[in-house]
Protein backbone atom coordinates (compact mmCIF):
# COMPACT_ATOMS: atom_id res chain seq x y z
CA UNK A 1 0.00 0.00 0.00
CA UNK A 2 1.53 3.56 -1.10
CA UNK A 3 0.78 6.97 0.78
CA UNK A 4 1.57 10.03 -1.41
CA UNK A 5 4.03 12.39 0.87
CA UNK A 6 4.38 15.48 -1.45
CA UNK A 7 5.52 13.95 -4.62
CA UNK A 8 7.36 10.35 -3.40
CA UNK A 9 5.70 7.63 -2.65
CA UNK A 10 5.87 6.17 0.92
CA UNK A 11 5.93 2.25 1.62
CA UNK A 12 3.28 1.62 4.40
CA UNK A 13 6.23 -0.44 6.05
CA UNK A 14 8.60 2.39 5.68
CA UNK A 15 6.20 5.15 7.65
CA UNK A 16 5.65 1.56 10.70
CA UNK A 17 9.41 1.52 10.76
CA UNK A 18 9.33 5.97 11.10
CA UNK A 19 7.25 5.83 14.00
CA UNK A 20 8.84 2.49 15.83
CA UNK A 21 12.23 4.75 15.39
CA UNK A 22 10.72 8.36 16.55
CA UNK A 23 8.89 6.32 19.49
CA UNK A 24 12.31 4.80 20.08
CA UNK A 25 14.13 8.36 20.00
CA UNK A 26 11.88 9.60 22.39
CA UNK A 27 11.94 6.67 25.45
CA UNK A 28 15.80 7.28 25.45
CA UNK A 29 15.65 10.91 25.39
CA UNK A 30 13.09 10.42 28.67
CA UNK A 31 15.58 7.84 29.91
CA UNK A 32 18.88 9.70 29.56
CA UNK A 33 18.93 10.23 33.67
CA UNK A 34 18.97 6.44 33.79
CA UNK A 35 21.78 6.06 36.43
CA UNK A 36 20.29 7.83 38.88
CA UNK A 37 17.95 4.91 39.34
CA UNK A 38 16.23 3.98 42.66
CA UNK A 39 13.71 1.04 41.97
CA UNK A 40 12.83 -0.67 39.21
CA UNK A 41 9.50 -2.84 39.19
CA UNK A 42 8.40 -5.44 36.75
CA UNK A 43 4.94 -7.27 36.35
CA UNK A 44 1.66 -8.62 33.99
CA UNK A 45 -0.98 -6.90 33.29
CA UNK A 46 -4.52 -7.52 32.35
CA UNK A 47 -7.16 -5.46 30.38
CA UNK A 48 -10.64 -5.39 29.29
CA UNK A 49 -10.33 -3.12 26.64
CA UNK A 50 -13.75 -1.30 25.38
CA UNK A 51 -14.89 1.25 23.51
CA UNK A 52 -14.46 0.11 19.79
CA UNK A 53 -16.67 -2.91 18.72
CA UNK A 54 -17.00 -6.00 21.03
CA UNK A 55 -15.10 -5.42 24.31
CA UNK A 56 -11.89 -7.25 24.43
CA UNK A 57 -9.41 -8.74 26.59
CA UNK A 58 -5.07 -7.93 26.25
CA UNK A 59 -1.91 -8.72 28.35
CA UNK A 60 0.89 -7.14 29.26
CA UNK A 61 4.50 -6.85 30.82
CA UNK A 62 5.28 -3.55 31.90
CA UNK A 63 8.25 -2.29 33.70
CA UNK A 64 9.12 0.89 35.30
CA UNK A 65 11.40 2.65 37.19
CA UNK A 66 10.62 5.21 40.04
CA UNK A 67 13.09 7.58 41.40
CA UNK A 68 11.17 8.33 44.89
CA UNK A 69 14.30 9.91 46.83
CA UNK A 70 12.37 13.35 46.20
CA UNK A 71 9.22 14.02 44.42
CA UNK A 72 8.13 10.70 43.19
CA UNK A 73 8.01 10.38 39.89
CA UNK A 74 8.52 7.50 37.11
CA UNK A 75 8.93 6.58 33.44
CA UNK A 76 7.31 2.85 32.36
CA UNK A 77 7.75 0.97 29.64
CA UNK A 78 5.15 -2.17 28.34
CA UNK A 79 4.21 -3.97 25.55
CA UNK A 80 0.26 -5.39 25.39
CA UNK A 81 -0.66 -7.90 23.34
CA UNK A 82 -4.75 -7.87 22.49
CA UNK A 83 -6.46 -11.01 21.13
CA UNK A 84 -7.22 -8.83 18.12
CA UNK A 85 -4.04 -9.51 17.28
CA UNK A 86 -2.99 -5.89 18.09
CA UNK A 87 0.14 -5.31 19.56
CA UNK A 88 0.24 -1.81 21.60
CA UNK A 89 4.40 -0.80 22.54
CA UNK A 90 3.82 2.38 25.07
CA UNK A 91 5.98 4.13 27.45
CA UNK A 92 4.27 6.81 30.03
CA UNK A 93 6.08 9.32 32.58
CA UNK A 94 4.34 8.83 36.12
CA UNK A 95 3.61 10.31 39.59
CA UNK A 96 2.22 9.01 42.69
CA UNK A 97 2.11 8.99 46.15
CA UNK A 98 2.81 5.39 46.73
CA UNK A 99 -0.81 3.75 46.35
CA UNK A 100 -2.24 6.03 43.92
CA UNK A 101 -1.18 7.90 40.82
CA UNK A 102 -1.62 8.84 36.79
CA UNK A 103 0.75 9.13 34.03
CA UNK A 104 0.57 9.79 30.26
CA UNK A 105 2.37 8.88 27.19
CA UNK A 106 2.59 7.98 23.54
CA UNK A 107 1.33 4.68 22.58
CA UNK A 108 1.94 3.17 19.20
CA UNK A 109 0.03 0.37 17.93
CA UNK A 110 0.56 -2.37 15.29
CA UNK A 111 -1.80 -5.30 13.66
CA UNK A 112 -5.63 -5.65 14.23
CA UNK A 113 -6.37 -4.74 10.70
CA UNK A 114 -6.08 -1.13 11.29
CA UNK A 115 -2.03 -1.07 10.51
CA UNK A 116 0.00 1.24 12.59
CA UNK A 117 -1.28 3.91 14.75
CA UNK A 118 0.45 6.55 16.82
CA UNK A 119 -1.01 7.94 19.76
CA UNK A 120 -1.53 9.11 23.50
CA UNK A 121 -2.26 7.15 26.17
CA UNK A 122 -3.35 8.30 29.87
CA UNK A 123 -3.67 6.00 32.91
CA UNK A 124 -5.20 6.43 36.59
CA UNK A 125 -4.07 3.33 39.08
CA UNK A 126 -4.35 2.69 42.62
CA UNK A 127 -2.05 0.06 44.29
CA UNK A 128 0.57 -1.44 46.46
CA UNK A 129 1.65 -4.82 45.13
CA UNK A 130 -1.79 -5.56 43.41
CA UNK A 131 -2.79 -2.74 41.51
CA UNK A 132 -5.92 -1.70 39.54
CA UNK A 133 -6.09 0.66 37.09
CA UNK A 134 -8.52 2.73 34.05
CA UNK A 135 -6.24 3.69 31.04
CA UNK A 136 -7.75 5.86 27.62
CA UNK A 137 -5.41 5.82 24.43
CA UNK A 138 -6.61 8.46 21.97
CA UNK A 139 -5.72 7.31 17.87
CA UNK A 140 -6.58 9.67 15.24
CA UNK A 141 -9.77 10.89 16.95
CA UNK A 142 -10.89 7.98 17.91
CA UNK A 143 -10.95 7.29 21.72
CA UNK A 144 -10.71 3.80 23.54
CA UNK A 145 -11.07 2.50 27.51
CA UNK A 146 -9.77 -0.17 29.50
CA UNK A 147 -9.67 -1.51 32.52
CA UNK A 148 -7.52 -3.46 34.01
CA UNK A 149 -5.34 -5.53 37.38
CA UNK A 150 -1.62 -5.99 37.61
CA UNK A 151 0.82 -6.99 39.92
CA UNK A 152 4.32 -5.04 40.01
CA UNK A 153 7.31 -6.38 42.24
CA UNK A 154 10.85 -4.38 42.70
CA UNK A 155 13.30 -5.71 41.27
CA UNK A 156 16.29 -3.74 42.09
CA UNK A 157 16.93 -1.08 44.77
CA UNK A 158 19.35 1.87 45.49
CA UNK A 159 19.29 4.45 48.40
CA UNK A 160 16.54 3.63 50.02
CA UNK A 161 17.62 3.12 53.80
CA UNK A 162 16.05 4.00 56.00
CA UNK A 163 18.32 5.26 58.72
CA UNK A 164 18.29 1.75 60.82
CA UNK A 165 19.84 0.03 58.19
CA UNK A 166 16.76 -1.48 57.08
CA UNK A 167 15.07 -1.34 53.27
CA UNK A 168 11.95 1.09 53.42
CA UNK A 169 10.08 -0.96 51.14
CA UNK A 170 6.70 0.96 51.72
CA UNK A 171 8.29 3.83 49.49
CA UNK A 172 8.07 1.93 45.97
CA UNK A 173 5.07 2.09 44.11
């Protein structure tokens, strides 16, 4: 399938492989402040996802890592595969105060007869180590809902005593 950009012609895979790269140029330009890392958590996800046609039901593993040594704040990273056969690759920047929070970010999504699709996505979650949470993604107008239960477990850990030598584990999201 051809696009007309100006006067070339634009392979459909060529504009997929524009966005994966711009999406890809973006989560490392978020992540340059890597180092100063202070938990990292990792976990599945599961979604009912409604709002366009039948309702329908995608997993995910997401990871994320939270720098909480000041104003808590995060950048995540997941990929969500929907039994559509849609694949959804998002990243989000996040804040919380350690059971609640919301973050937002682009979402680009691939298969499910609709071909590629860049967008935003915004999420609301409460949690601790079991987490719900109600997510919108926003694609070319059109919007969609989900809702959906995770688990997320650290998996690393820097700077976090707590002055008795002790892990403060009730800091981490």
């Amino acid at each position: 399938m051809k696009y007309k950009v100006g006067i070339d012609a634009v392979d459909h895979s060529q504009m997929v492989s524009r966005k994966i790269l711009i999406i890809t140029a973006l989560l490392f330009i978020v992540n340059s402040n890597v180092l100063a890392q202070e938990i990292w958590t990792v976990g599945p996800m599961l979604h009912a996802n409604f709002g366009r046609g039948k309702p329908t039901v995608s997993f995910a593993i997401e990871g994320a890592y939270w720098n909480v040594s000041q104003f808590p704040h995060s950048v995540d990273f997941g990929i969500e595969f929907d039994r559509r056969k849609t694949t959804r690759f998002y990243s989000e920047l996040q804040t919380g105060i350690g059971v609640a929070g919301i973050s937002v970010g682009p979402v680009l999504q691939v298969g499910g007869g609709d071909g590629a699709k860049l967008g935003l996505q915004g999420t609301a979650w409460i949690n601790y180590y079991l987490g719900l949470d109600y997510r919108m993604r926003f694609f070319r107008g059109q919007k969609h809902q989900s809702a959906g239960l995770y688990a997320k477990l650290p998996v690393a850990t820097t700077g976090l005593d707590d002055g008795d030598g002790g892990d403060s584990w009730g800091d981490w999201d």
